[in-house]
PDB file of N, CA and C in Angstrom:
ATOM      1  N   UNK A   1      21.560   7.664 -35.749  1.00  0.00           N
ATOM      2  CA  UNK A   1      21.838   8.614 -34.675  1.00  0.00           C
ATOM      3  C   UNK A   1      22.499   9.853 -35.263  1.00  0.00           C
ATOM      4  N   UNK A   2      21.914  10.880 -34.654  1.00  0.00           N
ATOM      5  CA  UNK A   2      22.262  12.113 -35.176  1.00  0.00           C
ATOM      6  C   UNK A   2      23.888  12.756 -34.625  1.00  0.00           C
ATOM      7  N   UNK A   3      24.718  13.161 -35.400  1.00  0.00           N
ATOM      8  CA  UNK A   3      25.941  13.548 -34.709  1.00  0.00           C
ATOM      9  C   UNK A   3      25.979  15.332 -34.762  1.00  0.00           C
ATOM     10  N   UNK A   4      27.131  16.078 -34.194  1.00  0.00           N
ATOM     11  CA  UNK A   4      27.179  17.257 -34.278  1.00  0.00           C
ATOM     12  C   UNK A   4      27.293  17.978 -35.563  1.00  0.00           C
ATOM     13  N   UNK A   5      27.704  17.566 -36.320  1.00  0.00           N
ATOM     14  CA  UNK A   5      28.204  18.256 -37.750  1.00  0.00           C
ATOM     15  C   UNK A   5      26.545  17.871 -38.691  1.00  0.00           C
ATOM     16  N   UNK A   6      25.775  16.903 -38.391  1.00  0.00           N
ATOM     17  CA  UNK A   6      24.696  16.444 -39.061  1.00  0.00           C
ATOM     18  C   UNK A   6      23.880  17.810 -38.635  1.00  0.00           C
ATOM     19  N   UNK A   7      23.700  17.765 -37.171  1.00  0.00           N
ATOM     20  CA  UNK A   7      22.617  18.759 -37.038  1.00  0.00           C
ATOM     21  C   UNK A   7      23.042  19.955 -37.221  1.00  0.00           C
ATOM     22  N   UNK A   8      24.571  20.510 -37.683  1.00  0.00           N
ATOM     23  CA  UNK A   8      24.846  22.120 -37.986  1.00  0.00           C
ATOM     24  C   UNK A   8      24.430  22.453 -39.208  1.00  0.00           C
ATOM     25  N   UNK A   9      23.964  21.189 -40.321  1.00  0.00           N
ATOM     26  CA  UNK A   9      23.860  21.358 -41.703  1.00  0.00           C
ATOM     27  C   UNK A   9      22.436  21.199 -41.690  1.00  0.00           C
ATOM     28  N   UNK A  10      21.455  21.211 -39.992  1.00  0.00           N
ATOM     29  CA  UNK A  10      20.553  21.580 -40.219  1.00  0.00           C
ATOM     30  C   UNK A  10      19.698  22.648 -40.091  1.00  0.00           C
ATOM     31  N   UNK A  11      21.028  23.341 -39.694  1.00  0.00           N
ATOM     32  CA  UNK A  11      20.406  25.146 -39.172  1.00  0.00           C
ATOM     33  C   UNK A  11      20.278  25.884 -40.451  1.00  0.00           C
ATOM     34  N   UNK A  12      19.186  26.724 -40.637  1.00  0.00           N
ATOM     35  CA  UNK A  12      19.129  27.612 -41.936  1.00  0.00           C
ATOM     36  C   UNK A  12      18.513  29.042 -41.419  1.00  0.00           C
ATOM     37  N   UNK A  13      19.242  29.703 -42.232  1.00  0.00           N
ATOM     38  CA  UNK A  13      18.812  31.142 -41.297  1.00  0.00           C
ATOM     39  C   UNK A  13      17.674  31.730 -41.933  1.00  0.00           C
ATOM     40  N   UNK A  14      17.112  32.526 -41.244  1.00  0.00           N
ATOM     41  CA  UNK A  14      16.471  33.161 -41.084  1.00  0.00           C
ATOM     42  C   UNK A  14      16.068  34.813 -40.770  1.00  0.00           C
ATOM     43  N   UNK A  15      15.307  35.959 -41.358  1.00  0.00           N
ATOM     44  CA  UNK A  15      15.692  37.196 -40.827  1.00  0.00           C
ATOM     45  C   UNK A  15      14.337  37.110 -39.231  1.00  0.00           C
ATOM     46  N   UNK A  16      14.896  38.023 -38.742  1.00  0.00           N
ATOM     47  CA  UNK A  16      13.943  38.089 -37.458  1.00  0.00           C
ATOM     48  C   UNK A  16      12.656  38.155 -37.847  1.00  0.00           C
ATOM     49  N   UNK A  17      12.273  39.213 -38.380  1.00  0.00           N
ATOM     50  CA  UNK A  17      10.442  39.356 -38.731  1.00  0.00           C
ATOM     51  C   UNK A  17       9.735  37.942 -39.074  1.00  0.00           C
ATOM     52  N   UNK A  18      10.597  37.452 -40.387  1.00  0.00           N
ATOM     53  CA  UNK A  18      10.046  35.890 -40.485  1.00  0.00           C
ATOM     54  C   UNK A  18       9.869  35.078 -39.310  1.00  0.00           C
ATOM     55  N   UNK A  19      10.883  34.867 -38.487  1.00  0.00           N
ATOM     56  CA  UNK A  19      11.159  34.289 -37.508  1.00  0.00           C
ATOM     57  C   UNK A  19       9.675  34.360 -36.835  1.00  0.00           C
ATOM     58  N   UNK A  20       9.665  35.260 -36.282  1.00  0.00           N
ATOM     59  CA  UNK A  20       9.024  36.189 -35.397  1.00  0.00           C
ATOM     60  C   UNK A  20       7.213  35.726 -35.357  1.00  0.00           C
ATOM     61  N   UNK A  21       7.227  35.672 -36.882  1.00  0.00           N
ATOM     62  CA  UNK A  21       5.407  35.163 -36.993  1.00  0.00           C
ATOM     63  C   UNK A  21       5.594  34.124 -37.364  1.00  0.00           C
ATOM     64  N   UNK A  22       6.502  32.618 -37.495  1.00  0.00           N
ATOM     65  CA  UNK A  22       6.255  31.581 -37.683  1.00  0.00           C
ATOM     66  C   UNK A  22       5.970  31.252 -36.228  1.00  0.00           C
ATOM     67  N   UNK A  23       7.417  32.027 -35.075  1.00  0.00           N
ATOM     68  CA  UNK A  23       6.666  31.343 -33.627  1.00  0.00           C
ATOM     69  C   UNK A  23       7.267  32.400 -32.652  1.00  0.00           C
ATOM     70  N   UNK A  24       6.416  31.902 -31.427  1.00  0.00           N
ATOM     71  CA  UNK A  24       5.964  33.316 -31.170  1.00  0.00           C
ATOM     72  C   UNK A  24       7.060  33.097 -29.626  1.00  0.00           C
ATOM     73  N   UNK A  25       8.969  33.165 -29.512  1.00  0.00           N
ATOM     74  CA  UNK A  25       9.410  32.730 -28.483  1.00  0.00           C
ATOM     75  C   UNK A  25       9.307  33.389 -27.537  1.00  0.00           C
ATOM     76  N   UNK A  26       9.536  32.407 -26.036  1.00  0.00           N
ATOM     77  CA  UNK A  26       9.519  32.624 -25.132  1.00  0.00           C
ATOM     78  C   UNK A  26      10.767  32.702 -24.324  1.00  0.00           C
ATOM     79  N   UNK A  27      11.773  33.506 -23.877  1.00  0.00           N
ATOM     80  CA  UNK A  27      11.579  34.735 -24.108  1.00  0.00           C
ATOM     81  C   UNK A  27      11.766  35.445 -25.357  1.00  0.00           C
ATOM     82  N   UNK A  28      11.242  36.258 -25.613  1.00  0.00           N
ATOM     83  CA  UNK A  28      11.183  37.108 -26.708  1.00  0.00           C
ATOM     84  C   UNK A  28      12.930  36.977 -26.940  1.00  0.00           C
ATOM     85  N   UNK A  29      12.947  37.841 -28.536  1.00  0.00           N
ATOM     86  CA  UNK A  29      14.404  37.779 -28.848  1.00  0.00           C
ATOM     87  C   UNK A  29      15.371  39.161 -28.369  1.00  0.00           C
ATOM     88  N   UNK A  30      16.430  38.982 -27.931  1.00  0.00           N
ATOM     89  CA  UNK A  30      17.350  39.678 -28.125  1.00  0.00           C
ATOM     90  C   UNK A  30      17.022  41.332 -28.586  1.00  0.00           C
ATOM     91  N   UNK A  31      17.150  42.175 -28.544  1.00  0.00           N
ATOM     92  CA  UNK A  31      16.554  43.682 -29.160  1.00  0.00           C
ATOM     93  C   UNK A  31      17.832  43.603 -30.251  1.00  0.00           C
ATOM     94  N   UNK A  32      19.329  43.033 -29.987  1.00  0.00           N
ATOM     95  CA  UNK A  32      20.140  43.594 -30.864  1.00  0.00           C
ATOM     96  C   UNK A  32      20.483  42.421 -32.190  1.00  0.00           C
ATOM     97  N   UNK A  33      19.286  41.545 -32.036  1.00  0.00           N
ATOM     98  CA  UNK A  33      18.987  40.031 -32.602  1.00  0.00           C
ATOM     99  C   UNK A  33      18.675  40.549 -33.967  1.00  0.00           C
ATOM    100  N   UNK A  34      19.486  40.354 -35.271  1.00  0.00           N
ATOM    101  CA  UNK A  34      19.083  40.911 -36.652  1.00  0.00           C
ATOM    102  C   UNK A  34      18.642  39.549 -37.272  1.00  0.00           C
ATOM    103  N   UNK A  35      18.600  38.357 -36.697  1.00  0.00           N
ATOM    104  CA  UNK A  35      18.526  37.270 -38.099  1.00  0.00           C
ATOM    105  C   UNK A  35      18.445  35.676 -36.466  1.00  0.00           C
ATOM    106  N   UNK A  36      18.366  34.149 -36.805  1.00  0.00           N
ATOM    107  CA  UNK A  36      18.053  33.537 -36.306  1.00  0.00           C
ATOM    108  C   UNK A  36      18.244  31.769 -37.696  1.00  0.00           C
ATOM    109  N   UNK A  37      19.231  31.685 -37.061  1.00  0.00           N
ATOM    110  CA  UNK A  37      19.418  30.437 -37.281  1.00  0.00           C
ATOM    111  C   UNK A  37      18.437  29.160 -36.664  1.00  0.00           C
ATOM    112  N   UNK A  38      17.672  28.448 -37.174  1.00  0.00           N
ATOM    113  CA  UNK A  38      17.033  27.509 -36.630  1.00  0.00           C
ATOM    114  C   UNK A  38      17.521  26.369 -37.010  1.00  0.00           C
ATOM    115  N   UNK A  39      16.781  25.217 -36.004  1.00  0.00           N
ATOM    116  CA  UNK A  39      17.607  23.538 -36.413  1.00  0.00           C
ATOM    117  C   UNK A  39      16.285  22.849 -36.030  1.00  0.00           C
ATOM    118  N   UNK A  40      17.228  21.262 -36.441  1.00  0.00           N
ATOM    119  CA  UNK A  40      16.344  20.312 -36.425  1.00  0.00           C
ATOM    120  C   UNK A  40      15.907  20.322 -34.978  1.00  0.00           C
ATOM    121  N   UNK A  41      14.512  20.284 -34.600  1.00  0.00           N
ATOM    122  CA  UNK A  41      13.524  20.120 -33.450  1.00  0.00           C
ATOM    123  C   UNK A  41      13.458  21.037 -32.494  1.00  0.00           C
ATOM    124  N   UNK A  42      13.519  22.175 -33.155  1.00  0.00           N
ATOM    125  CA  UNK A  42      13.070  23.728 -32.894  1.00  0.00           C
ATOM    126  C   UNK A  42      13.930  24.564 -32.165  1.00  0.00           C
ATOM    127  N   UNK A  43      15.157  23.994 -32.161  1.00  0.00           N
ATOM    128  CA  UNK A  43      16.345  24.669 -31.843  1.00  0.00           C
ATOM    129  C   UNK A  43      16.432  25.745 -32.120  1.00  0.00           C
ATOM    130  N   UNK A  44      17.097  27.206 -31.858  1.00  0.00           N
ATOM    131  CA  UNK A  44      17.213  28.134 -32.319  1.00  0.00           C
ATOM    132  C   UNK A  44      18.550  28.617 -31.614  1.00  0.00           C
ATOM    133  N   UNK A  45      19.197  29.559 -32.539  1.00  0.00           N
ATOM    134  CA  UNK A  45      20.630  30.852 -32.141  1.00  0.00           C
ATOM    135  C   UNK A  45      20.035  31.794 -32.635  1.00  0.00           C
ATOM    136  N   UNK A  46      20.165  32.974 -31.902  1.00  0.00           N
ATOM    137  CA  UNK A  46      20.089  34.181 -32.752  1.00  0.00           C
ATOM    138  C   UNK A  46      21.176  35.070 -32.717  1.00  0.00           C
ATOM    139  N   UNK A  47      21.570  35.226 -34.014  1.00  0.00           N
ATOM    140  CA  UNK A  47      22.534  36.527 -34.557  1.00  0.00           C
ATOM    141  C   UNK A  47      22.246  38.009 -33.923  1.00  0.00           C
ATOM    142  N   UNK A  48      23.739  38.091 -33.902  1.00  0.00           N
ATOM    143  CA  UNK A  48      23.422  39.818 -32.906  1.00  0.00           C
ATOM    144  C   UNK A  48      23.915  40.778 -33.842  1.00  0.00           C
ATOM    145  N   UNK A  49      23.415  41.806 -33.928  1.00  0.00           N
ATOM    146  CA  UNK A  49      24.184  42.930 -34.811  1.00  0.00           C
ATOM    147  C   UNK A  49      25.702  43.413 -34.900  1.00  0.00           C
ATOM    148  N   UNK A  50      25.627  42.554 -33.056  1.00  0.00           N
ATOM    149  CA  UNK A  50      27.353  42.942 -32.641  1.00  0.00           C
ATOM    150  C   UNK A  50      28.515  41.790 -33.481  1.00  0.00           C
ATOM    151  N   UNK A  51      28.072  40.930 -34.063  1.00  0.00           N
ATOM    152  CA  UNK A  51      28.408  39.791 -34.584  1.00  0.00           C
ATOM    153  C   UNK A  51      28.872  38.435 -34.014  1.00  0.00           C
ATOM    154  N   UNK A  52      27.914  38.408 -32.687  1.00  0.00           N
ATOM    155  CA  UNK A  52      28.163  37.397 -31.930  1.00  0.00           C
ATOM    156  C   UNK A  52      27.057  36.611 -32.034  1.00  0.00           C
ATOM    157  N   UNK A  53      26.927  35.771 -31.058  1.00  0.00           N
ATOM    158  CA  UNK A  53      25.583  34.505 -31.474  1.00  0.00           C
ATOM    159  C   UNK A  53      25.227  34.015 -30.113  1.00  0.00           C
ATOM    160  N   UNK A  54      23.853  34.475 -29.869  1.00  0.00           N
ATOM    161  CA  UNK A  54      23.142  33.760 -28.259  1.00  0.00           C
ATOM    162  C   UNK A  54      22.699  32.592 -28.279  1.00  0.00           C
ATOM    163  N   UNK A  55      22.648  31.972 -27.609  1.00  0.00           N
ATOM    164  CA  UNK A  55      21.287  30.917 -26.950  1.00  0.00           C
ATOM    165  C   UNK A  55      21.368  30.932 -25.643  1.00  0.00           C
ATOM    166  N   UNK A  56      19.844  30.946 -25.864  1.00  0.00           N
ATOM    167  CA  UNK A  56      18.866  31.874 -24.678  1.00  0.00           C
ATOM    168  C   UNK A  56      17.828  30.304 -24.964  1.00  0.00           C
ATOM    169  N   UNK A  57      18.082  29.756 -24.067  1.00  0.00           N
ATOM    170  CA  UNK A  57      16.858  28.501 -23.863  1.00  0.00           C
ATOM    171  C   UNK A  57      16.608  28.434 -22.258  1.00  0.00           C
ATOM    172  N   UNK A  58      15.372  27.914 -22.089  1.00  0.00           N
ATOM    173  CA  UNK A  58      14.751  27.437 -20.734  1.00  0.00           C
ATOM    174  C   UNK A  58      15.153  25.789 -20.878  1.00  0.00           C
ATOM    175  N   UNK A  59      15.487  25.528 -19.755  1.00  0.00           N
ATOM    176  CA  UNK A  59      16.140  23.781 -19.350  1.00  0.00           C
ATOM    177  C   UNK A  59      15.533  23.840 -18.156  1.00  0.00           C
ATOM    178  N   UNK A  60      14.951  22.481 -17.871  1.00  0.00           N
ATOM    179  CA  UNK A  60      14.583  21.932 -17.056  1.00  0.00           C
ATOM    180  C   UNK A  60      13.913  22.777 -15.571  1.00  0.00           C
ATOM    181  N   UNK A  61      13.638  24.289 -16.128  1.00  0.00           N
ATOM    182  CA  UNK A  61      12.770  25.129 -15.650  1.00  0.00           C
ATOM    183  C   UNK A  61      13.379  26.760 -14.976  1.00  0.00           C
ATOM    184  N   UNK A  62      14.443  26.117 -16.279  1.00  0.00           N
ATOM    185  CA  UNK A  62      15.517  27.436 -15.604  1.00  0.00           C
ATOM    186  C   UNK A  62      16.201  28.113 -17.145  1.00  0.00           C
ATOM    187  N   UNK A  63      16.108  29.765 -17.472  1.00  0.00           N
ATOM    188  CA  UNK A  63      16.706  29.798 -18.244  1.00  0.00           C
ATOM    189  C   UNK A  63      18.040  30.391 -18.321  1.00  0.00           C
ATOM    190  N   UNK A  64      18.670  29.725 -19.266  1.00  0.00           N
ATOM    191  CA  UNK A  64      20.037  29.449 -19.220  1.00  0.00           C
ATOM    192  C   UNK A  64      20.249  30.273 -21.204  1.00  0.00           C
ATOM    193  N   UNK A  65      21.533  30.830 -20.728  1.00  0.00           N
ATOM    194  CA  UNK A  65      22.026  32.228 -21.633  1.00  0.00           C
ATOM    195  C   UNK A  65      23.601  32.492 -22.120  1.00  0.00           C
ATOM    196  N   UNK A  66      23.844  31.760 -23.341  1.00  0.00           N
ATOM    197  CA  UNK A  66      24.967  31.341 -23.994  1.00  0.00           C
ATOM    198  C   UNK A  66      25.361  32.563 -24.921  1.00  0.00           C
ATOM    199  N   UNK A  67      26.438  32.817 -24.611  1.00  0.00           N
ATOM    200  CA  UNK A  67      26.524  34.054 -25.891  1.00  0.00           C
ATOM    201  C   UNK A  67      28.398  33.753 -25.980  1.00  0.00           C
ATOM    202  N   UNK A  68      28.646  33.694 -27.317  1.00  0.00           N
ATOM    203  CA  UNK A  68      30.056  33.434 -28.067  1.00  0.00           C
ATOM    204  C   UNK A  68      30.126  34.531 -29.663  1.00  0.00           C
ATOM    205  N   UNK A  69      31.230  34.582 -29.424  1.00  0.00           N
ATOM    206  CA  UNK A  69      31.548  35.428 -31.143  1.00  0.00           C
ATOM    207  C   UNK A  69      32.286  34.488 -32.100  1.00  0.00           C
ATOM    208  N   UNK A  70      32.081  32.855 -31.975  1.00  0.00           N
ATOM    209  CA  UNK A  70      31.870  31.904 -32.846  1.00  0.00           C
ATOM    210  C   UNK A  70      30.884  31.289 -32.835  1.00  0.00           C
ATOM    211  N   UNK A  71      29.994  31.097 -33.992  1.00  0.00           N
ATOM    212  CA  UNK A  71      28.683  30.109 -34.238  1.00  0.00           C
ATOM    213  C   UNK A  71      29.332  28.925 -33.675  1.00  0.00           C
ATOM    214  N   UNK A  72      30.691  28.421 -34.115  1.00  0.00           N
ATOM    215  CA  UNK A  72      30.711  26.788 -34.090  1.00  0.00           C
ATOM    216  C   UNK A  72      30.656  26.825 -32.182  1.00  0.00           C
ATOM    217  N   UNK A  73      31.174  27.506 -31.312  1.00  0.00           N
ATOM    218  CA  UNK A  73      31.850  27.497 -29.956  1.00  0.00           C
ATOM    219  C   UNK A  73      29.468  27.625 -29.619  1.00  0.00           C
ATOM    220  N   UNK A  74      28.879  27.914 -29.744  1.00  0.00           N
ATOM    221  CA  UNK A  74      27.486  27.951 -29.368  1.00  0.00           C
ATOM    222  C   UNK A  74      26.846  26.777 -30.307  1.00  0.00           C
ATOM    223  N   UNK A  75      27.067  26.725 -30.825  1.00  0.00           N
ATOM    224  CA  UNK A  75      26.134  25.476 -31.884  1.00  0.00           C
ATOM    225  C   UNK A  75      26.695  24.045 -31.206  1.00  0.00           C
ATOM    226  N   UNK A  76      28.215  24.107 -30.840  1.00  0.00           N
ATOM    227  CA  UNK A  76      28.682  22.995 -29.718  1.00  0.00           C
ATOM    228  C   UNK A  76      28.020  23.407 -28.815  1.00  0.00           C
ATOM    229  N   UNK A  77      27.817  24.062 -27.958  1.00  0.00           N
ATOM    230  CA  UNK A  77      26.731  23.608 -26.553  1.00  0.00           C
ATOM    231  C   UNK A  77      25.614  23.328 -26.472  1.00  0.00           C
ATOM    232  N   UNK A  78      25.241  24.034 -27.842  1.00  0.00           N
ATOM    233  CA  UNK A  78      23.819  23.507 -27.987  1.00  0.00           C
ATOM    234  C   UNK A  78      23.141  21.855 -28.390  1.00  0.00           C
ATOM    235  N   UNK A  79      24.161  22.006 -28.928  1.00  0.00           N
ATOM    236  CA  UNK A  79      24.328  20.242 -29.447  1.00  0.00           C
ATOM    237  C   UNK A  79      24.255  19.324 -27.898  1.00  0.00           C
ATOM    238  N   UNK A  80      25.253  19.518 -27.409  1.00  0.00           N
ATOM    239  CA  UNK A  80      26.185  18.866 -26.143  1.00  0.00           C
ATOM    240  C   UNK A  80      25.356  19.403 -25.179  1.00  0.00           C
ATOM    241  N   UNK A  81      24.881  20.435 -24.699  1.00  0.00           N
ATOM    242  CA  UNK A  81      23.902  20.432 -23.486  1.00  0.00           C
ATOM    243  C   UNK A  81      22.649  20.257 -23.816  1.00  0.00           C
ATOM    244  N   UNK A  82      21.832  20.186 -24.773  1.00  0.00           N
ATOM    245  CA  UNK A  82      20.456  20.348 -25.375  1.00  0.00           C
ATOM    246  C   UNK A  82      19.673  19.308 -26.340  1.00  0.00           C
ATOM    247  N   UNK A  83      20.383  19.631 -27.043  1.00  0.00           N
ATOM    248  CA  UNK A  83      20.357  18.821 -28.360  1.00  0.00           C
ATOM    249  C   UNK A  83      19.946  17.208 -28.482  1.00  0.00           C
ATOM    250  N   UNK A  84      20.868  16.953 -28.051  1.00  0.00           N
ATOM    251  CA  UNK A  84      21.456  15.749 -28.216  1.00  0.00           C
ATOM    252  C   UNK A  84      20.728  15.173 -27.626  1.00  0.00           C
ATOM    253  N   UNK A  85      20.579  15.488 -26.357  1.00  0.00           N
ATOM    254  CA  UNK A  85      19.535  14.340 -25.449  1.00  0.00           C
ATOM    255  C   UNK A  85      18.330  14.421 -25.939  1.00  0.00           C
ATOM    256  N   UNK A  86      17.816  15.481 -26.395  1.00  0.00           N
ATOM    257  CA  UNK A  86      16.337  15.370 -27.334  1.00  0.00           C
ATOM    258  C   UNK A  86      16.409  14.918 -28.188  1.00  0.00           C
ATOM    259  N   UNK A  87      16.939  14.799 -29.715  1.00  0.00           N
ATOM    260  CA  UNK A  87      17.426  14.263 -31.075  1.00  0.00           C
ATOM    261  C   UNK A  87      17.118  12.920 -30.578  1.00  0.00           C
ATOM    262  N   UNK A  88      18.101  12.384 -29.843  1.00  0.00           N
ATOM    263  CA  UNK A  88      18.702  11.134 -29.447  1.00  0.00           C
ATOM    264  C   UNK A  88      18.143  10.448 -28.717  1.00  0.00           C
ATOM    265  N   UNK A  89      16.917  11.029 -28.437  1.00  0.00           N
ATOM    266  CA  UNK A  89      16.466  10.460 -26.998  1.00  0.00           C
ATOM    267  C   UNK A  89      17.814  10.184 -25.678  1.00  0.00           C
ATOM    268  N   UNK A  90      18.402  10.727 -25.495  1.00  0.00           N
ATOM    269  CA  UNK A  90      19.299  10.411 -24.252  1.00  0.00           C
ATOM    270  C   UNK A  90      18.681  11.199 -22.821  1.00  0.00           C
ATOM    271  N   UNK A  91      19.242  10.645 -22.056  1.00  0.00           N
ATOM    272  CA  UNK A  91      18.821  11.120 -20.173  1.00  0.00           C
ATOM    273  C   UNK A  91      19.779  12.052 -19.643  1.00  0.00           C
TER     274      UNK A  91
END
């Protein structure tokens, strides 16, 4: 079973352009989005120029829009609202 600190050592960044043509998100990124951390099972944060960090995901048919000026304070919700129940299979 996957824990929180396992899946932060699985984010590796990324600059946007790369990002950008491996996949093609929905919604598009951020305009002030310079770079994009990805994780295990297609997770994504993206870096802001302002030096803060979004997640911008669709849940359960609604999208929902996280923004902190600590990675760890967003990479915890993402874990804890998202994550986890997919990784983990949980309900």
């Amino acid at each position: 079973m996957m824990k929180l600190n396992d899946f932060k050592k699985t984010g590796m960044f990324t600059c946007r352009e790369d990002f950008e043509k491996t996949k093609n998100p929905i919604p598009p990124l951020h305009p002030d989005c310079t770079d994009v951390l990805v994780y295990e099972g297609g997770f994504y944060i993206e870096c802001l120029k302002t030096n803060s960090f979004l997640l911008n995901i669709k849940y359960e048919g609604e999208q929902l829009i996280f923004s902190h000026d600590k990675l760890d304070a967003i990479e915890k919700i993402l874990w804890e609202e998202f994550a986890d129940k997919i990784i983990n299979k949980k309900n």
